[in-house]
PDB file of N, CA and C in Angstrom:
ATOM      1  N   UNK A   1      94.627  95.111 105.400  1.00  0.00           N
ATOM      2  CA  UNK A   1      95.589  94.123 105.817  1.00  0.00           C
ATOM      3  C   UNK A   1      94.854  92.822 106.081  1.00  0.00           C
ATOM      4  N   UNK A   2      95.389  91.808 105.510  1.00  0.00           N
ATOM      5  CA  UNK A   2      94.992  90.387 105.877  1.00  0.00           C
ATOM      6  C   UNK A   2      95.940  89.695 106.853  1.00  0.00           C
ATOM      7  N   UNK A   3      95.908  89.198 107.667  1.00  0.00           N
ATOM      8  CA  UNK A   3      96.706  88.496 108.590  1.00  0.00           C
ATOM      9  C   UNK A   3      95.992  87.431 108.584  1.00  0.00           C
ATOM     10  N   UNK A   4      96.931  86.215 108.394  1.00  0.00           N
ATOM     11  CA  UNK A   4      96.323  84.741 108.008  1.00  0.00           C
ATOM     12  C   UNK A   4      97.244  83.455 108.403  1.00  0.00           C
ATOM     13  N   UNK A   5      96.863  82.596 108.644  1.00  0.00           N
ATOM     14  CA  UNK A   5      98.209  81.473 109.432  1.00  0.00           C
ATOM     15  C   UNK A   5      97.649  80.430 108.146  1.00  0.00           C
ATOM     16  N   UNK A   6      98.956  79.426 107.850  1.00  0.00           N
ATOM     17  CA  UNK A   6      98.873  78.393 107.385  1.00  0.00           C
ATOM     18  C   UNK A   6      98.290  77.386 108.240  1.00  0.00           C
ATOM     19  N   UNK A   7      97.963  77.430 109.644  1.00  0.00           N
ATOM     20  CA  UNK A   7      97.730  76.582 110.837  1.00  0.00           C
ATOM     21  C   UNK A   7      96.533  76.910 110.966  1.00  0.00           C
ATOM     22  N   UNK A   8      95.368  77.938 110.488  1.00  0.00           N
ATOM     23  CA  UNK A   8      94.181  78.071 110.785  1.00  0.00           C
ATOM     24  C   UNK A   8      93.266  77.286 110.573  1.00  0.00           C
ATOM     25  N   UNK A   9      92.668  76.725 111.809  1.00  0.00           N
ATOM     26  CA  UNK A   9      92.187  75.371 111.528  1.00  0.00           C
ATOM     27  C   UNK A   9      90.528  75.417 111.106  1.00  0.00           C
ATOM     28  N   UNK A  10      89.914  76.824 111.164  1.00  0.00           N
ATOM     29  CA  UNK A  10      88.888  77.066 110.826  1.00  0.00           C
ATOM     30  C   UNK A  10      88.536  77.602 109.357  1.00  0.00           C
ATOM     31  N   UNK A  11      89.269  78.711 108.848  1.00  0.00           N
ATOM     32  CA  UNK A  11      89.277  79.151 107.522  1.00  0.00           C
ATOM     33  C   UNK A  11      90.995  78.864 107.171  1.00  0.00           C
ATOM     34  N   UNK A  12      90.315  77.875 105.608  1.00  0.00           N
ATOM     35  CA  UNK A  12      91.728  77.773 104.680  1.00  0.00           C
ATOM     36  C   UNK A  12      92.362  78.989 104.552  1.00  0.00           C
ATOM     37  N   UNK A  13      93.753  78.655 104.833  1.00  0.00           N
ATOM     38  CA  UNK A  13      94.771  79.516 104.182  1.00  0.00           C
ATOM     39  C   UNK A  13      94.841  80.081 102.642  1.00  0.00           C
ATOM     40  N   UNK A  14      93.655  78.852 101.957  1.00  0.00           N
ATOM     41  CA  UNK A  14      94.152  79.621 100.679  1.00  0.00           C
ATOM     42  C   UNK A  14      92.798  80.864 100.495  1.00  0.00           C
ATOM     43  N   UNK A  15      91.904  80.709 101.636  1.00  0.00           N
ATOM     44  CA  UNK A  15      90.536  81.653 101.270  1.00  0.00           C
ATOM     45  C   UNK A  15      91.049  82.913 101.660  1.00  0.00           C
ATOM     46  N   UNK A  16      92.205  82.575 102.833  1.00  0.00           N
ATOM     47  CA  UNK A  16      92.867  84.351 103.132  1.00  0.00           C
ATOM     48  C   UNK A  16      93.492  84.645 101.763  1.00  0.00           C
ATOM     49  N   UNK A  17      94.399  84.251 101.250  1.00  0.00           N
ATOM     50  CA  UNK A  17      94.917  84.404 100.016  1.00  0.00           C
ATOM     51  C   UNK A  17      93.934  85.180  99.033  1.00  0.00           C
ATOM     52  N   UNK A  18      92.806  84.621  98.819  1.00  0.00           N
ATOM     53  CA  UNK A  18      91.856  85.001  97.827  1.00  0.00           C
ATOM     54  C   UNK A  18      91.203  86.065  98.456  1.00  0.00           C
ATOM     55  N   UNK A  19      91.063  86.391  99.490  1.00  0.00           N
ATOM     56  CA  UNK A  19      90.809  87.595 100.099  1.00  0.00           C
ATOM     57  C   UNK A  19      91.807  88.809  99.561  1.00  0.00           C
ATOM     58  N   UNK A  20      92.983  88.320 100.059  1.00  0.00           N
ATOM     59  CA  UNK A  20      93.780  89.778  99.744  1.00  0.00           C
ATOM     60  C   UNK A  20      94.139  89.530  98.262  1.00  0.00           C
ATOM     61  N   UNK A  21      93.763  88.986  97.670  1.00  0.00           N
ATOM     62  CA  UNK A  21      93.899  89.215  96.090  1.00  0.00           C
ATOM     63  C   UNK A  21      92.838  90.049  96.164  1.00  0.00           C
ATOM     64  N   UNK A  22      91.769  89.463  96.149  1.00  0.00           N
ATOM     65  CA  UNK A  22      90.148  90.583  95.585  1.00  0.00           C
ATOM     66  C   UNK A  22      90.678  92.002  96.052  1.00  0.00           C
ATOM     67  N   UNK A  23      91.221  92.112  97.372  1.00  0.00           N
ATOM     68  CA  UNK A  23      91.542  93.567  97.979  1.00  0.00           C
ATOM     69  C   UNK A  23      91.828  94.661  97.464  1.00  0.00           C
ATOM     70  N   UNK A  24      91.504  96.144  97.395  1.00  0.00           N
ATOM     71  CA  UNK A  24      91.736  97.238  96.526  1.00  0.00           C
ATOM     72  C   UNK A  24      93.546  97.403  97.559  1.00  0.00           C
ATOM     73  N   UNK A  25      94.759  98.473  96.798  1.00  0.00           N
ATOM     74  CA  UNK A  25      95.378  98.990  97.534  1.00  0.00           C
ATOM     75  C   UNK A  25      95.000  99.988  98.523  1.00  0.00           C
ATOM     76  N   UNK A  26      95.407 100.178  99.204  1.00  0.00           N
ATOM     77  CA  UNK A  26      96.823  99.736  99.823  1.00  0.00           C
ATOM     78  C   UNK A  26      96.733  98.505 100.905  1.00  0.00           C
ATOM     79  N   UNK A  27      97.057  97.346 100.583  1.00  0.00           N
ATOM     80  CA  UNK A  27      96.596  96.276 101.432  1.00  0.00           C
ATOM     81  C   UNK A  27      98.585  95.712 101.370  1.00  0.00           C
ATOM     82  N   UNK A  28      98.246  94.498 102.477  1.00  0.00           N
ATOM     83  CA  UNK A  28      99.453  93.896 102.893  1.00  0.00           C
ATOM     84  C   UNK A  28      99.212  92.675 103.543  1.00  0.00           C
ATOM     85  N   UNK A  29      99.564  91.325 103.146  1.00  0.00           N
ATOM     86  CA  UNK A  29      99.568  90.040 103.971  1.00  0.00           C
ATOM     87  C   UNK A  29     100.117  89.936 104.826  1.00  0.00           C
ATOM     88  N   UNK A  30     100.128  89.515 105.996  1.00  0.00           N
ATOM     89  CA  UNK A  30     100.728  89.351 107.216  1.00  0.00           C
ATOM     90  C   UNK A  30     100.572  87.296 107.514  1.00  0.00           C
ATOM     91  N   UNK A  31     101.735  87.072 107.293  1.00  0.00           N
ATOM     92  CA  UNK A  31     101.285  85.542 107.246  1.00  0.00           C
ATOM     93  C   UNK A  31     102.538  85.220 108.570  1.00  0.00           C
ATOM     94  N   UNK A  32     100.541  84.614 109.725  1.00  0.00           N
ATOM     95  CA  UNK A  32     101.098  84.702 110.917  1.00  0.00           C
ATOM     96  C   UNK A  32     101.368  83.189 111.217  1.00  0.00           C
ATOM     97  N   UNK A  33     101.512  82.700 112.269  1.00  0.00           N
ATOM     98  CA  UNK A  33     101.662  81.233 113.164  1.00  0.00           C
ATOM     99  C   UNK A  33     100.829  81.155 114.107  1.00  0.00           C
ATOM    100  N   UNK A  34     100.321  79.664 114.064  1.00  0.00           N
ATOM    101  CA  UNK A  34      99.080  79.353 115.053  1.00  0.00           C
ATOM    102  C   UNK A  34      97.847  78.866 114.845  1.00  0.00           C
ATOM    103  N   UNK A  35      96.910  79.031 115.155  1.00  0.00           N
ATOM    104  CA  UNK A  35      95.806  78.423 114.899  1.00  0.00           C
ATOM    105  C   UNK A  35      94.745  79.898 114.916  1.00  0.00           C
ATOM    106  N   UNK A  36      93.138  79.655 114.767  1.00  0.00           N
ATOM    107  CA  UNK A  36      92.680  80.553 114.246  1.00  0.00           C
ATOM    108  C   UNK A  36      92.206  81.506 115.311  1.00  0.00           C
ATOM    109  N   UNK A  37      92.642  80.942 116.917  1.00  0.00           N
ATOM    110  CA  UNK A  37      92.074  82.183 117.737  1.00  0.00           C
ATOM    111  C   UNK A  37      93.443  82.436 118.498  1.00  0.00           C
ATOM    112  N   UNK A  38      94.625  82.026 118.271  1.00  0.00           N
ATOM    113  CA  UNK A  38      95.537  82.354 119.089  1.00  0.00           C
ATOM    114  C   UNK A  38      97.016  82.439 118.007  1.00  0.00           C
ATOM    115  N   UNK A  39      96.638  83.032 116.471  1.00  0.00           N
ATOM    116  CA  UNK A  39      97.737  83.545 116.019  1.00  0.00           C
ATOM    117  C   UNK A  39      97.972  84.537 116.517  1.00  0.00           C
ATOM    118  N   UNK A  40      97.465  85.011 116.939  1.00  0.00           N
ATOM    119  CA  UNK A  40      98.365  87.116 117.124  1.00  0.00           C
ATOM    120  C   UNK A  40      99.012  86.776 118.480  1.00  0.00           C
ATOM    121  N   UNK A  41      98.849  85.820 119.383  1.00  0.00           N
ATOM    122  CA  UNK A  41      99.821  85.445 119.915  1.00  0.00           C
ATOM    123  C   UNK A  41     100.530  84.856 120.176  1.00  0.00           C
ATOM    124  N   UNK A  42     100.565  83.547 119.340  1.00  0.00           N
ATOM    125  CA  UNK A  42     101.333  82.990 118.474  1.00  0.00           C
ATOM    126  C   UNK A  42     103.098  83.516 117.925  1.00  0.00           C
ATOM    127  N   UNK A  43     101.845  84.588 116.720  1.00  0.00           N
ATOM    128  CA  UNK A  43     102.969  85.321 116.164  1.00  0.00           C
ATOM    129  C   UNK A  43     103.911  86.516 117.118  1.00  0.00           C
ATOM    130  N   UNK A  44     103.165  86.919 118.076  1.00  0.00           N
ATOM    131  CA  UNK A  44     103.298  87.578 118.737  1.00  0.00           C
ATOM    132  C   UNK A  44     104.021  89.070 118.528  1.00  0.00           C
ATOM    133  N   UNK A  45     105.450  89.216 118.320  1.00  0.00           N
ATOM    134  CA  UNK A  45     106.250  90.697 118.272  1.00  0.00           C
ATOM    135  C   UNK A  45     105.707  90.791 116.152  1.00  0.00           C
ATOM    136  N   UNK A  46     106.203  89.989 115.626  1.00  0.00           N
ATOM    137  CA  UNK A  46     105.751  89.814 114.514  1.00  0.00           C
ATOM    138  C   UNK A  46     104.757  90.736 114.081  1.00  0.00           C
ATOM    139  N   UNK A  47     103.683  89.562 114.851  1.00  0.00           N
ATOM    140  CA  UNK A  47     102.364  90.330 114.574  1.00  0.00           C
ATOM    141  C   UNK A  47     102.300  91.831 114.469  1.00  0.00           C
ATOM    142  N   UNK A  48     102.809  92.251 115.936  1.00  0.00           N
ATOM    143  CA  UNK A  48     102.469  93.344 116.212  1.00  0.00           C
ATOM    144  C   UNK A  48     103.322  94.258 115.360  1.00  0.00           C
ATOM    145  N   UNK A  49     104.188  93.897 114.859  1.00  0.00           N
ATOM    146  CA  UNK A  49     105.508  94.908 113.939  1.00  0.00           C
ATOM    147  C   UNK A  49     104.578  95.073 112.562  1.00  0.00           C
ATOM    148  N   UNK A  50     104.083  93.996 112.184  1.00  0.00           N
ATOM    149  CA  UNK A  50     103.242  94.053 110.976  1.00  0.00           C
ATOM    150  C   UNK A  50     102.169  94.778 111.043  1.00  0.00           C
ATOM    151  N   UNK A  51     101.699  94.437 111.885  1.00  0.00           N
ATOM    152  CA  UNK A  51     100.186  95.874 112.252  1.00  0.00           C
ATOM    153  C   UNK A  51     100.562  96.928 112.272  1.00  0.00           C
ATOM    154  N   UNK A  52     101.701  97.547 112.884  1.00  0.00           N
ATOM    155  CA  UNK A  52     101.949  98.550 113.013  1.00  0.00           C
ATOM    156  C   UNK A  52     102.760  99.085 111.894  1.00  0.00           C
ATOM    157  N   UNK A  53     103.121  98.606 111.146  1.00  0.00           N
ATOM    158  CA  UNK A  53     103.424  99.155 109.643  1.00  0.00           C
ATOM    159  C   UNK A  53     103.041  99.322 108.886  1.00  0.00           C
ATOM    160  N   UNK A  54     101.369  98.862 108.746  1.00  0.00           N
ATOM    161  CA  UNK A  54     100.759  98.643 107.841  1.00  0.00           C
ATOM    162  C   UNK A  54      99.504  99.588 108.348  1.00  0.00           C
ATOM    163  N   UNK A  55      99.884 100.076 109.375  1.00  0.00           N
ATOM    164  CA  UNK A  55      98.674 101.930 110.012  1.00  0.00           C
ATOM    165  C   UNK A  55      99.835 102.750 109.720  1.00  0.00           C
ATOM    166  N   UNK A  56     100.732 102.708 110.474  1.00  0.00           N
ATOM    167  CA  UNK A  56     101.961 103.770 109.932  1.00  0.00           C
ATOM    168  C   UNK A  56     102.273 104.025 108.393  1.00  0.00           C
ATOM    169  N   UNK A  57     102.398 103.225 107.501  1.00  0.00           N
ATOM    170  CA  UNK A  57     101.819 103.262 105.874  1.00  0.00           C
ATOM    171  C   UNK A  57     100.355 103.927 105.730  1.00  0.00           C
ATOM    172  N   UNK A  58      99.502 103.642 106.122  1.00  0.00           N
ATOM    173  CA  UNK A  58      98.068 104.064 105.765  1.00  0.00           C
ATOM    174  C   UNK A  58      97.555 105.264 106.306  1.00  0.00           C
ATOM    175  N   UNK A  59      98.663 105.766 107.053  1.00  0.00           N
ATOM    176  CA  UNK A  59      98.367 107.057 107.765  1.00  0.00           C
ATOM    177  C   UNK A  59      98.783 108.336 106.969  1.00  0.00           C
TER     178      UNK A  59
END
């Protein structure tokens, strides 16, 4: 799983992109809100719905 903000002010949005392209399956983007140390709470319920679907899938 990649989780990535358009607002990350440290790594481009498009290098997450190119990350989860290179990625083998079973992978999943999670495109969060915020900046680069305070998307996951930011995104907050989001976030966490996406994480957790994406272990519940991989399990």
């Amino acid at each position: 799983m990649v989780a990535h903000s358009k607002n990350d002010e440290i790594i481009p949005y498009e290098e997450g992109r190119e990350i989860f392209e290179a990625a083998p399956e079973p992978k999943q983007f999670l495109e969060m809100q915020g900046g680069h140390n305070d998307g996951f709470i930011t995104s907050g319920t989001s976030y966490v719905k996406g994480l957790k679907a994406f272990i519940n899938k991989s399990l």
